[in-house]
Protein backbone atom coordinates (compact mmCIF):
# COMPACT_ATOMS: atom_id res chain seq x y z
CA UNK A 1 -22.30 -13.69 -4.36
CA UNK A 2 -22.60 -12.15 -0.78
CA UNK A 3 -21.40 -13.64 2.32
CA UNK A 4 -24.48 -14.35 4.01
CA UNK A 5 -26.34 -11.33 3.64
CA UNK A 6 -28.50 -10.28 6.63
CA UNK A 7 -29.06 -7.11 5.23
CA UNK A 8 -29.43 -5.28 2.02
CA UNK A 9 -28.53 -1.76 1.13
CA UNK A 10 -30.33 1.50 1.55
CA UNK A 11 -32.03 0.57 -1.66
CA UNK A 12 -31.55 4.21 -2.98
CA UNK A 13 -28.98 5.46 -5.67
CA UNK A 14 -27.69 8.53 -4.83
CA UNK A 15 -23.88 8.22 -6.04
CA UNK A 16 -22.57 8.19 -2.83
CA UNK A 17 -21.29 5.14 -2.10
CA UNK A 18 -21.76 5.16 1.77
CA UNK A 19 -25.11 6.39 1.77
CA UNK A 20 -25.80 3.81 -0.78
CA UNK A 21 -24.80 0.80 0.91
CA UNK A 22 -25.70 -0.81 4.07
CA UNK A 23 -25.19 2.36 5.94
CA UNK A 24 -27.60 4.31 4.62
CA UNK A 25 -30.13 1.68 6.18
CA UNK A 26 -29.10 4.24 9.94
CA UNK A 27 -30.23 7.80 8.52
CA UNK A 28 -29.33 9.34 12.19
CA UNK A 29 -25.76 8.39 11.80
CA UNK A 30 -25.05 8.11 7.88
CA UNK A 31 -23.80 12.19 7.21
CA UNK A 32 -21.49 12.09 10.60
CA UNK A 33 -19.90 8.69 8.84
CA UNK A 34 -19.65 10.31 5.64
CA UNK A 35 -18.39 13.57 7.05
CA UNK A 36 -15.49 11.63 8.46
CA UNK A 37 -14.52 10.02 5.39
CA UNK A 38 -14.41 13.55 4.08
CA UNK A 39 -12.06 14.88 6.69
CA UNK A 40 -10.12 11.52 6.22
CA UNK A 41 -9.68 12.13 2.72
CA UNK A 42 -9.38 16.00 2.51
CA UNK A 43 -8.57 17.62 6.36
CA UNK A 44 -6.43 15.45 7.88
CA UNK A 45 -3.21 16.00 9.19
CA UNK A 46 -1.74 12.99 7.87
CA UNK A 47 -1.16 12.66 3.99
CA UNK A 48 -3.79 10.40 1.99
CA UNK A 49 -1.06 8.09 1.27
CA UNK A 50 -0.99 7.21 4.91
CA UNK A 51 -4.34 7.21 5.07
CA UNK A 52 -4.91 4.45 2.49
CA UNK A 53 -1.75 2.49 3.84
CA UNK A 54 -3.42 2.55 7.50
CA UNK A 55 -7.04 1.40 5.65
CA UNK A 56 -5.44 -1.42 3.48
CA UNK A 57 -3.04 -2.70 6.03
CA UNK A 58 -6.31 -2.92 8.31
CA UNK A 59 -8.19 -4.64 5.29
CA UNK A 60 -6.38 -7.17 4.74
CA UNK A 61 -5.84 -8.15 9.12
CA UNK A 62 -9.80 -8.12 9.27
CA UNK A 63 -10.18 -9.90 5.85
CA UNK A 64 -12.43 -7.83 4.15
CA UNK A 65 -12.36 -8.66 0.45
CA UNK A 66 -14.43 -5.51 -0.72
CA UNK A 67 -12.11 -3.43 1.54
CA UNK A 68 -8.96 -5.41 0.02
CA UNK A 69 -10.19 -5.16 -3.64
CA UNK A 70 -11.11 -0.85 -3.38
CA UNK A 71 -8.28 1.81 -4.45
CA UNK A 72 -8.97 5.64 -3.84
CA UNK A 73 -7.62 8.08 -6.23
CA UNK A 74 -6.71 10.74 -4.02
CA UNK A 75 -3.34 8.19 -2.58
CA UNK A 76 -3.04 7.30 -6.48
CA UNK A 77 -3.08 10.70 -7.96
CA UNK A 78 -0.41 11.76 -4.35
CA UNK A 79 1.62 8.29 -6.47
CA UNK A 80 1.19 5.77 -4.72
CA UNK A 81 1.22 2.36 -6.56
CA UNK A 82 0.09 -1.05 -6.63
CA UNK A 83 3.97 -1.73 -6.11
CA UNK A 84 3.83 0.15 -2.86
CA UNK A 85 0.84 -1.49 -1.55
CA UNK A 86 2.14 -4.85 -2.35
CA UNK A 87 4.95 -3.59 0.38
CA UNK A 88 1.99 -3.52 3.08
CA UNK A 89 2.49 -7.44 3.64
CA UNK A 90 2.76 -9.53 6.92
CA UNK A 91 7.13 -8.31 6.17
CA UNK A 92 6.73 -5.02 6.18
CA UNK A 93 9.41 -4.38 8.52
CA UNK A 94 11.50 -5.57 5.50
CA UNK A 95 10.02 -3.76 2.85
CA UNK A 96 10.94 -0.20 1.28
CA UNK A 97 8.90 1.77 3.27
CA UNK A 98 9.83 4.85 5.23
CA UNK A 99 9.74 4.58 9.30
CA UNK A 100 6.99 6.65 9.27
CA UNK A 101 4.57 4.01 7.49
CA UNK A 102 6.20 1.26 9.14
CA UNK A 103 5.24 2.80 12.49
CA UNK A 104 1.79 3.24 10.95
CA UNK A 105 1.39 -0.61 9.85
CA UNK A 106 2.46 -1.51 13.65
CA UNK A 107 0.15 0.59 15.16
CA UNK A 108 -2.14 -1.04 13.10
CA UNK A 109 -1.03 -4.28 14.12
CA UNK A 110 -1.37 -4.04 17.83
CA UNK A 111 -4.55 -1.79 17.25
CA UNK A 112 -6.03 -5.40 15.86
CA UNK A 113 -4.18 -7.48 18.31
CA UNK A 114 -6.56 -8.49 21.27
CA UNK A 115 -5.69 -7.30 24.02
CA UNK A 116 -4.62 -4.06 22.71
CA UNK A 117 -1.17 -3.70 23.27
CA UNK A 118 2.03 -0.67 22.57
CA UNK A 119 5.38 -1.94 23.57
CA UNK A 120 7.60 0.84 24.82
CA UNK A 121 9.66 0.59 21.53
CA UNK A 122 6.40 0.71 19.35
CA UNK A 123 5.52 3.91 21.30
CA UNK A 124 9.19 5.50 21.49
CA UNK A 125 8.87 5.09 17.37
CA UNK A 126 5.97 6.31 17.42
CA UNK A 127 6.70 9.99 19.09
CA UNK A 128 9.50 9.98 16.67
CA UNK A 129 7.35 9.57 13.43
CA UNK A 130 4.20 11.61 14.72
CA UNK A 131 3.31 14.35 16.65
CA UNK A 132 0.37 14.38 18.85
CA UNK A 133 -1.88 15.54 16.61
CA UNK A 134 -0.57 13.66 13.69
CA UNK A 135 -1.58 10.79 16.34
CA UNK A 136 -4.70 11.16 16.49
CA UNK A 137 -5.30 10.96 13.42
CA UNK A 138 -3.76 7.66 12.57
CA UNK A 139 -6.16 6.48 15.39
CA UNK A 140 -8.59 8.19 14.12
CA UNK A 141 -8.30 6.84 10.66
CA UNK A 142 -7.65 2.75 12.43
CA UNK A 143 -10.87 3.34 14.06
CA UNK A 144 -13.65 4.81 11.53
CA UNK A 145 -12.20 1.85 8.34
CA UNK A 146 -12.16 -1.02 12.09
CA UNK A 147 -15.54 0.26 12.15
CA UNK A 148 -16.82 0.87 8.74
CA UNK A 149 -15.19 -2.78 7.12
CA UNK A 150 -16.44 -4.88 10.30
CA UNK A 151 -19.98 -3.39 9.90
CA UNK A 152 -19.64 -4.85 6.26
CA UNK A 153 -18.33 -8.05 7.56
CA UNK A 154 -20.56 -8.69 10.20
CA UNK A 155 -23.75 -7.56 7.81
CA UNK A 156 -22.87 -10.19 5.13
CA UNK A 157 -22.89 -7.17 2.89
CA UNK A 158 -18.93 -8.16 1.40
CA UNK A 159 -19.03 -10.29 -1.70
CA UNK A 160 -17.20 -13.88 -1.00
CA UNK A 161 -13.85 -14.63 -2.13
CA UNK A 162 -11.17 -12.49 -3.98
CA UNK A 163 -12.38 -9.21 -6.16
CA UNK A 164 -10.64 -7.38 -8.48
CA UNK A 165 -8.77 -3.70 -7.89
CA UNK A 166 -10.99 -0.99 -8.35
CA UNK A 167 -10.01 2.71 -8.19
CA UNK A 168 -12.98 4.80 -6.74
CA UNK A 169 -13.17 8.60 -6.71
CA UNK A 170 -13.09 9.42 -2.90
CA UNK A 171 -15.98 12.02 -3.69
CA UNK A 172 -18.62 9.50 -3.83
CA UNK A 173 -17.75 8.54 -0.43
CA UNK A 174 -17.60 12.31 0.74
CA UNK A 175 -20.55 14.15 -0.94
């Protein structure tokens, strides 16, 4: 069961799962959204691994339980696990991970946070992990699954509750 539905999907079934869903219902903006997930998953400068740590960290702040249950294969097939996303908890700081995806998970954090806020340390780490370009990207990335997974929320378009993991090919998000 949806979460109060306001809207339904594009009604069309064209395998790609953006398209396909709710915003496919904006035809002037749809390719530009799917176009970014294709540089997210194949151009970036920062590894798909990161990528999918950044999206889940920010899925499970926002609460989005289709955005919590979904797995790409790209991060999978690069190895990450299920282990290592279980690491991507409210102790991260703790956890296993390198400094580099700790600094990634912070960002996230205080991207979230309201206001928006970068201690000095946060930053200092930061320039340490990524250059600027490298950056960008992470911002980049924090901004188009914000966008994409509140859209969902906000729409009613998530089912309620808990879902199961499911890996999806990131080509039918990208083609």
């Amino acid at each position: 069961m949806l979460n109060n539905q306001r809207v339904r999907n594009a009604g069309k079934q064209t395998g790609n799962a953006i398209r396909d869903g709710i915003f496919g219902l904006v035809p002037e903006t749809v390719s530009e959204i799917v176009a970014l997930y294709g540089n997210l998953w194949g151009n970036a400068c920062i590894s798909p691994t990161l990528v999918e740590i950044i999206r889940l960290r920010l899925a499970r702040k926002v609460d989005c339980p289709l955005c919590k249950s979904v797995r790409f294969d790209v991060p999978k097939a690069n190895g990450l696990t299920e282990d290592r996303l279980e690491l991507v908890e409210d102790d991260y700081e703790l956890n296993p991970l390198s400094e580099r995806e700790k600094c990634a998970i912070a960002l996230t954090d205080a991207f979230l946070d309201f206001p928006v806020r970068v201690s000095e340390e946060l930053a200092n780490r930061l320039l340490k992990q990524f250059n600027e370009t490298e950056l960008a990207w992470v911002l980049l990335t924090l901004m188009h699954f914000n966008l994409t997974s509140r859209i969902q929320i906000s729409l009613g378009g998530t089912p309620a509750g808990s879902l199961p993991i499911v890996e999806i090919p990131t080509s039918i998000t990208t083609e």
